[in-house]
Protein backbone atom coordinates (compact mmCIF):
# COMPACT_ATOMS: atom_id res chain seq x y z
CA UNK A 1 20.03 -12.87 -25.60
CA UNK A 2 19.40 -14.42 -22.30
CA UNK A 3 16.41 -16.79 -21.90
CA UNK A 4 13.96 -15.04 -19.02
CA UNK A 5 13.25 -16.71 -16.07
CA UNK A 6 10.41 -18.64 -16.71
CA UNK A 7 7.52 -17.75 -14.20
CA UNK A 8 8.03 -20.20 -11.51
CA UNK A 9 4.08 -20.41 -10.48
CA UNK A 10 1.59 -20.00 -13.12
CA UNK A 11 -0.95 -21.38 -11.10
CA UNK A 12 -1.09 -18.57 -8.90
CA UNK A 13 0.97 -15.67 -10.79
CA UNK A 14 0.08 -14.39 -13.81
CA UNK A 15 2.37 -14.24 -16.91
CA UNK A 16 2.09 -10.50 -17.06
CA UNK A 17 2.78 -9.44 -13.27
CA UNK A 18 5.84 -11.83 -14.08
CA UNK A 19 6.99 -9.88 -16.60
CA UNK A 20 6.41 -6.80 -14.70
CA UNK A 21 8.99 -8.18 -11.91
CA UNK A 22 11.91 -9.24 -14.41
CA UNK A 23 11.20 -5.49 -16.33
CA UNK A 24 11.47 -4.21 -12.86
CA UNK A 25 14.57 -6.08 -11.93
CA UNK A 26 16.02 -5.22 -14.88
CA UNK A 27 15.39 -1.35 -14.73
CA UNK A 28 17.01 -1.90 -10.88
CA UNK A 29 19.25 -4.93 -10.48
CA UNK A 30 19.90 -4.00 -6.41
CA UNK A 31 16.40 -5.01 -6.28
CA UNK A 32 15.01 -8.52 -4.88
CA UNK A 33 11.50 -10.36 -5.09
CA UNK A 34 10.05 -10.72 -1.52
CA UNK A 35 7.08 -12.23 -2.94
CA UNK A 36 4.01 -12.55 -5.22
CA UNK A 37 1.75 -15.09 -4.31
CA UNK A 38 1.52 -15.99 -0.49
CA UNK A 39 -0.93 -18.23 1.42
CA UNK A 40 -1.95 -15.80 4.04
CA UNK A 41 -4.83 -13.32 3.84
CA UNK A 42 -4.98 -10.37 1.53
CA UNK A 43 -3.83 -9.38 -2.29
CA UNK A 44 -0.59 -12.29 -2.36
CA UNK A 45 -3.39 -14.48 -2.11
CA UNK A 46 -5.79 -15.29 -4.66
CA UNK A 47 -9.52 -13.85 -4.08
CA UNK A 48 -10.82 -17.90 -4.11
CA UNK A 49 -8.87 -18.68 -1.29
CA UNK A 50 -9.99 -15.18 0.60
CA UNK A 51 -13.26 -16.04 0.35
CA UNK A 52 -13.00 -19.58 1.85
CA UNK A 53 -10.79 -18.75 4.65
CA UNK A 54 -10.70 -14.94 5.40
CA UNK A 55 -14.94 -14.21 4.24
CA UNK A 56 -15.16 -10.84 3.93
CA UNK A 57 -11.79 -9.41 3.50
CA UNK A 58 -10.82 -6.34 2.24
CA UNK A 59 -8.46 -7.73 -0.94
CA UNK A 60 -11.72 -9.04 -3.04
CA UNK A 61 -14.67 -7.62 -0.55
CA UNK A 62 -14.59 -3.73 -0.94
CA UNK A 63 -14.20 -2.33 -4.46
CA UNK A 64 -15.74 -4.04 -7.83
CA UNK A 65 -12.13 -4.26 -9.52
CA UNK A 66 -11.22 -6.29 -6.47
CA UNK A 67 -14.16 -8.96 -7.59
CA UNK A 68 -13.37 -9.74 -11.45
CA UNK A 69 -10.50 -10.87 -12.94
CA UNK A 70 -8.87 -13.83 -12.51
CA UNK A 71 -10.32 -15.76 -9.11
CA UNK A 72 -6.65 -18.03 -8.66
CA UNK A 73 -3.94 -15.28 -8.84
CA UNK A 74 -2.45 -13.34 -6.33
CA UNK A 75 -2.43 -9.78 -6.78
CA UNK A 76 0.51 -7.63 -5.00
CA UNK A 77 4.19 -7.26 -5.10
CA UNK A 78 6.63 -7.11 -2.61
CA UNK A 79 9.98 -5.84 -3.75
CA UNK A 80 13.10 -5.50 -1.19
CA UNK A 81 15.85 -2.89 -1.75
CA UNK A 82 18.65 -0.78 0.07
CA UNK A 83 17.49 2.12 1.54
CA UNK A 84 18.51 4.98 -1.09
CA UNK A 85 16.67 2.62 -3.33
CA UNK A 86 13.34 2.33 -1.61
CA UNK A 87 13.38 6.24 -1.01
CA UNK A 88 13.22 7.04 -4.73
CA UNK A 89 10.83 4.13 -5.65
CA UNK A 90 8.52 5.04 -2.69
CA UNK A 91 8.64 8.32 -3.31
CA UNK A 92 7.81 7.83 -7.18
CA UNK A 93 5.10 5.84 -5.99
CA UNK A 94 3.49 8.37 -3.47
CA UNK A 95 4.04 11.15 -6.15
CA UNK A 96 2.04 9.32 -8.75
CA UNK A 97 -0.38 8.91 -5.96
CA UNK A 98 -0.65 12.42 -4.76
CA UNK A 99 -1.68 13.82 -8.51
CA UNK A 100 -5.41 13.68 -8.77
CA UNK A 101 -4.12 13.84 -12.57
CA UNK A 102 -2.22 10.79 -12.63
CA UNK A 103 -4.63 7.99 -14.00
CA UNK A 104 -2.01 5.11 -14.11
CA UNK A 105 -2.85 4.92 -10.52
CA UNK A 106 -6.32 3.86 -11.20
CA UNK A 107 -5.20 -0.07 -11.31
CA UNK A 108 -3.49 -0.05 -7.94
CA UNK A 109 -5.40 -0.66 -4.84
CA UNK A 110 -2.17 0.93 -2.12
CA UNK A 111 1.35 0.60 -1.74
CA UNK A 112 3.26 1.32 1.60
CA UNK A 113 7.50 1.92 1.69
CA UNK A 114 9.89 4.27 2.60
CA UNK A 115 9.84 7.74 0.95
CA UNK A 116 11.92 9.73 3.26
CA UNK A 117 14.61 7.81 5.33
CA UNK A 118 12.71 8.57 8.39
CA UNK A 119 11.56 5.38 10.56
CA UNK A 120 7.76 5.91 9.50
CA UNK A 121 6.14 3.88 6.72
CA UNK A 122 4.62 6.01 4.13
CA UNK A 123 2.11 4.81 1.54
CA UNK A 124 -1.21 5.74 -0.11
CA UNK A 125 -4.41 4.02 -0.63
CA UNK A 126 -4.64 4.55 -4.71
CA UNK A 127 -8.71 3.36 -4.59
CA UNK A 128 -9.65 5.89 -2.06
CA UNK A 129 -7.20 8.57 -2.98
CA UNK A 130 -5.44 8.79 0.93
CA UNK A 131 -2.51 8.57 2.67
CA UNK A 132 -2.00 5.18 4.23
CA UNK A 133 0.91 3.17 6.43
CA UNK A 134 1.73 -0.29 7.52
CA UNK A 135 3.66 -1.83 10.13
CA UNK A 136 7.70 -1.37 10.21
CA UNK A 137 8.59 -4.38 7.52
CA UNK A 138 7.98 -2.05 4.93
CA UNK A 139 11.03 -0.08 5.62
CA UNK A 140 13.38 -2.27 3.74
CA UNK A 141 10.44 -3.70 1.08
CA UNK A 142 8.05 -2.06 -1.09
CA UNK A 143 4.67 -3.25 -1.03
CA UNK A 144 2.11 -2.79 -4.02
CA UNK A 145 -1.63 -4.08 -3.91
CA UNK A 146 -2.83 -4.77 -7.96
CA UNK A 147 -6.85 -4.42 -8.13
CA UNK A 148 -7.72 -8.05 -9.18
CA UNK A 149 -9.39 -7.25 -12.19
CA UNK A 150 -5.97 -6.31 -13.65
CA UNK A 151 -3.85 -8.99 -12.55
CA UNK A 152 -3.08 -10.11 -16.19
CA UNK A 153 -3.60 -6.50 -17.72
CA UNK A 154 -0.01 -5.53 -19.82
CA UNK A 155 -1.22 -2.34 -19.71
CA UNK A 156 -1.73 -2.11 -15.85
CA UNK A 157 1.96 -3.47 -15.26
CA UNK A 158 3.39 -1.15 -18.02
CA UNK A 159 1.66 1.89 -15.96
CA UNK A 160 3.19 0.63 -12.60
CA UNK A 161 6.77 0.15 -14.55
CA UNK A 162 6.40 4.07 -15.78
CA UNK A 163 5.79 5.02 -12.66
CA UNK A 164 9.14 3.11 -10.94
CA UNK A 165 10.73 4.72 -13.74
CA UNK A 166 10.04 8.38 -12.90
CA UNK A 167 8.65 8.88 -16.35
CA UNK A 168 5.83 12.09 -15.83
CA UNK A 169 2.23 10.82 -16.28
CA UNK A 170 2.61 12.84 -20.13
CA UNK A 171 5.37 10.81 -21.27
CA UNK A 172 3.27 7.47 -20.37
CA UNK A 173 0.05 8.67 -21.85
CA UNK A 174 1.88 9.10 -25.12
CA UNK A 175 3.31 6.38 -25.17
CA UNK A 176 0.17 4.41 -24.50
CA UNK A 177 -1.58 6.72 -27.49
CA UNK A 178 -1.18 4.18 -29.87
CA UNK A 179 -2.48 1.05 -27.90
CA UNK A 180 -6.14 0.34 -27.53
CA UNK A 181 -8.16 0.06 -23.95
CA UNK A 182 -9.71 2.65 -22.77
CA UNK A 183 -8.15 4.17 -19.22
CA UNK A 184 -9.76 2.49 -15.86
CA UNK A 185 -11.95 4.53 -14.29
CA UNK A 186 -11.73 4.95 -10.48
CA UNK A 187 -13.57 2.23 -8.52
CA UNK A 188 -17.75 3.12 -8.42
CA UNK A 189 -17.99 2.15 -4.83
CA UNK A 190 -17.89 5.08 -2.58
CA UNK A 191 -15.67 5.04 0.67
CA UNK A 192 -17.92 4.39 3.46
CA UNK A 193 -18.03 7.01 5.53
CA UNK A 194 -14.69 7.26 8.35
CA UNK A 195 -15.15 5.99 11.84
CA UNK A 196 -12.76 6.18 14.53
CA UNK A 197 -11.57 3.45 16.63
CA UNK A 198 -12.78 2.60 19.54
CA UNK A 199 -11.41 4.99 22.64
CA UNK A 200 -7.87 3.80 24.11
CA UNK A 201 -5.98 4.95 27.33
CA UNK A 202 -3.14 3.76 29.16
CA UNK A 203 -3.54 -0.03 30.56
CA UNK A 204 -4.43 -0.56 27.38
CA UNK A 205 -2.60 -3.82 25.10
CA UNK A 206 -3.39 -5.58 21.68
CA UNK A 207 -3.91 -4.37 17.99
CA UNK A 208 -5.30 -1.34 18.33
CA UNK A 209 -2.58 0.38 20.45
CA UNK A 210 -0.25 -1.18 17.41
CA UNK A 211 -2.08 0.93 14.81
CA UNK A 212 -2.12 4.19 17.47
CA UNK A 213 1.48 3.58 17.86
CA UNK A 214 2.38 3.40 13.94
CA UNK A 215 0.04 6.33 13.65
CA UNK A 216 1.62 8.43 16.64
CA UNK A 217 5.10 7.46 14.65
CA UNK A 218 3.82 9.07 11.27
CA UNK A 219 4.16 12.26 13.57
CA UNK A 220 7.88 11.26 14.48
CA UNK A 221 7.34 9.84 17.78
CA UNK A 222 9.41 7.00 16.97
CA UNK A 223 7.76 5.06 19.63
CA UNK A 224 8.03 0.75 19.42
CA UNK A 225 5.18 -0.89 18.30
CA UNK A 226 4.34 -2.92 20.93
CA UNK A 227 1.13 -3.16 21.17
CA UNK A 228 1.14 -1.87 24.90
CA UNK A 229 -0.17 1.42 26.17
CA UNK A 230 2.76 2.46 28.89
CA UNK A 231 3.98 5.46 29.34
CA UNK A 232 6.07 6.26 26.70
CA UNK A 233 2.96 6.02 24.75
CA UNK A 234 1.17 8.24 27.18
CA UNK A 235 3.82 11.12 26.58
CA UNK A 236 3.34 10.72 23.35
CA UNK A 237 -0.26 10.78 22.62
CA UNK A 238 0.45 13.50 25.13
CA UNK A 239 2.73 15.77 23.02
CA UNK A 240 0.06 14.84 19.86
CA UNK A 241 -2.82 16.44 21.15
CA UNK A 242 -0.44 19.62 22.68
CA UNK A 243 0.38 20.05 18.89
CA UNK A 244 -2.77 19.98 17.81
CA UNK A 245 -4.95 21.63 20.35
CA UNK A 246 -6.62 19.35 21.81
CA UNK A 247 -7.47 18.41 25.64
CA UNK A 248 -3.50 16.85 26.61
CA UNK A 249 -5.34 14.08 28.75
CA UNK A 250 -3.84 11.43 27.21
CA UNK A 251 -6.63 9.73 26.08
CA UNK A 252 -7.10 8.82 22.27
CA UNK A 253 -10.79 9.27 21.99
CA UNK A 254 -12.47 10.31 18.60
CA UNK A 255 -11.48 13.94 18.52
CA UNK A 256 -7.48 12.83 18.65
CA UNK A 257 -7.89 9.75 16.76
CA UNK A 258 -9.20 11.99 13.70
CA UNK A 259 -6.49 14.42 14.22
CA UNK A 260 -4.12 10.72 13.83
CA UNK A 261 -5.77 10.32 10.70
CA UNK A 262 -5.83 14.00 9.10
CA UNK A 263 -9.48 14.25 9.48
């Protein structure tokens, strides 16, 4: 038998979400590691170094199983694959997160990919039980957010591998009958309540017209994400509020903005 690779970070990657890769690459050997642990803000980082250089952000700050666990670990996956590849992975992934039913979920903050072949990234944020999407990168990589307090949890990473595996939610709670731990519950913290961005019309440039854009192509408007407000952009938001009957001005105030969002 062949020696595993030996986890080549244990300061910042836990043995188990190891495991959970090489079980992973093993179940899908067209697969490739993009990355665990990253020095940049967010879940690849660990929640110490969050809270000394990003205060306040939304990998440790929002949700109670974000602030136990381990405080030196990162806490997401990125996994690269060919396209048929990330279509049936995704799509396993937004299934699992679409059942109300389906607790493995409960130890996964979100995970954006590619679900349909389409040039829109699909995901779903697993803590507040929505649809979610990211910027264009995670067309050729899945990318899957672990609440902190599970980071070393075997039985949080043998959830996530039933779910890559297409087993139903059934098959995984019977073979989990046998273990002991009782099932996560779903974070305690309530969503805070939506707001919509701020109002944006042509003219307009920077971060926000990036998310309107990747919103506007969740629609199929296949518009770049530029982060500028011309008119291509116009026509689209445009065409959006046509189809949903709103006032076609062109202007993504609060009304269209929550249409963007499904509200």
């Amino acid at each position: 038998m062949a020696t595993p690779t030996p986890n080549p970070s244990p300061a910042y990657i836990t043995n188990e979400m190891w495991a959970a890769w090489l079980a992973f690459k093993a179940m899908e050997p067209k697969a490739t590691l993009s990355g665990i642990y990253a020095n940049k803000k967010g879940y690849h980082n660990t929640r110490k170094a969050n809270r000394a250089n990003w205060p306040g952000n939304y990998s440790y700050a929002q949700f109670a199983a974000d602030q136990s666990g381990p405080d030196d670990k990162a806490a997401a996956f990125d996994f690269s694959l060919p396209p048929a590849e990330m279509v049936k992975y995704s799509g396993r992934l937004l299934r699992a997160g679409q059942d109300p039913n389906d607790e493995r979920t409960n130890y996964f903050r979100e995970f954006y990919g590619q679900a349909d072949a389409d040039s829109a990234v699909e995901g779903w944020d697993f803590a507040r039980n929505a649809a979610a999407t990211s910027d264009s990168s995670h067309l050729w990589h899945i990318h899957i957010s672990v609440h902190r307090m599970y980071v070393n949890s075997a039985k949080a990473m043998r959830a996530l591998l039933s779910i890559l595996r297409g087993e139903s939610v059934v098959v995984w709670r019977a073979a989990e009958a046998a273990l002991a731990g009782p099932v996560p519950p779903k974070p305690s913290k309530p969503a805070p309540p939506w707001k919509p961005p701020a109002t944006v019309k042509k003219g307009a440039k920077g971060a926000l017209v990036r998310t309107l854009q990747t919103r506007l192509n969740v629609f199929g408007h296949k518009l770049r994400v530029d982060g500028d407000f011309g008119n291509l952009t116009q026509i689209a938001v445009k065409r959006f509020q046509k189809a949903k009957k709103l006032t076609v001005d062109g202007i993504v105030g609060p009304k269209t903005w929550a249409k963007l969002y499904n509200r």
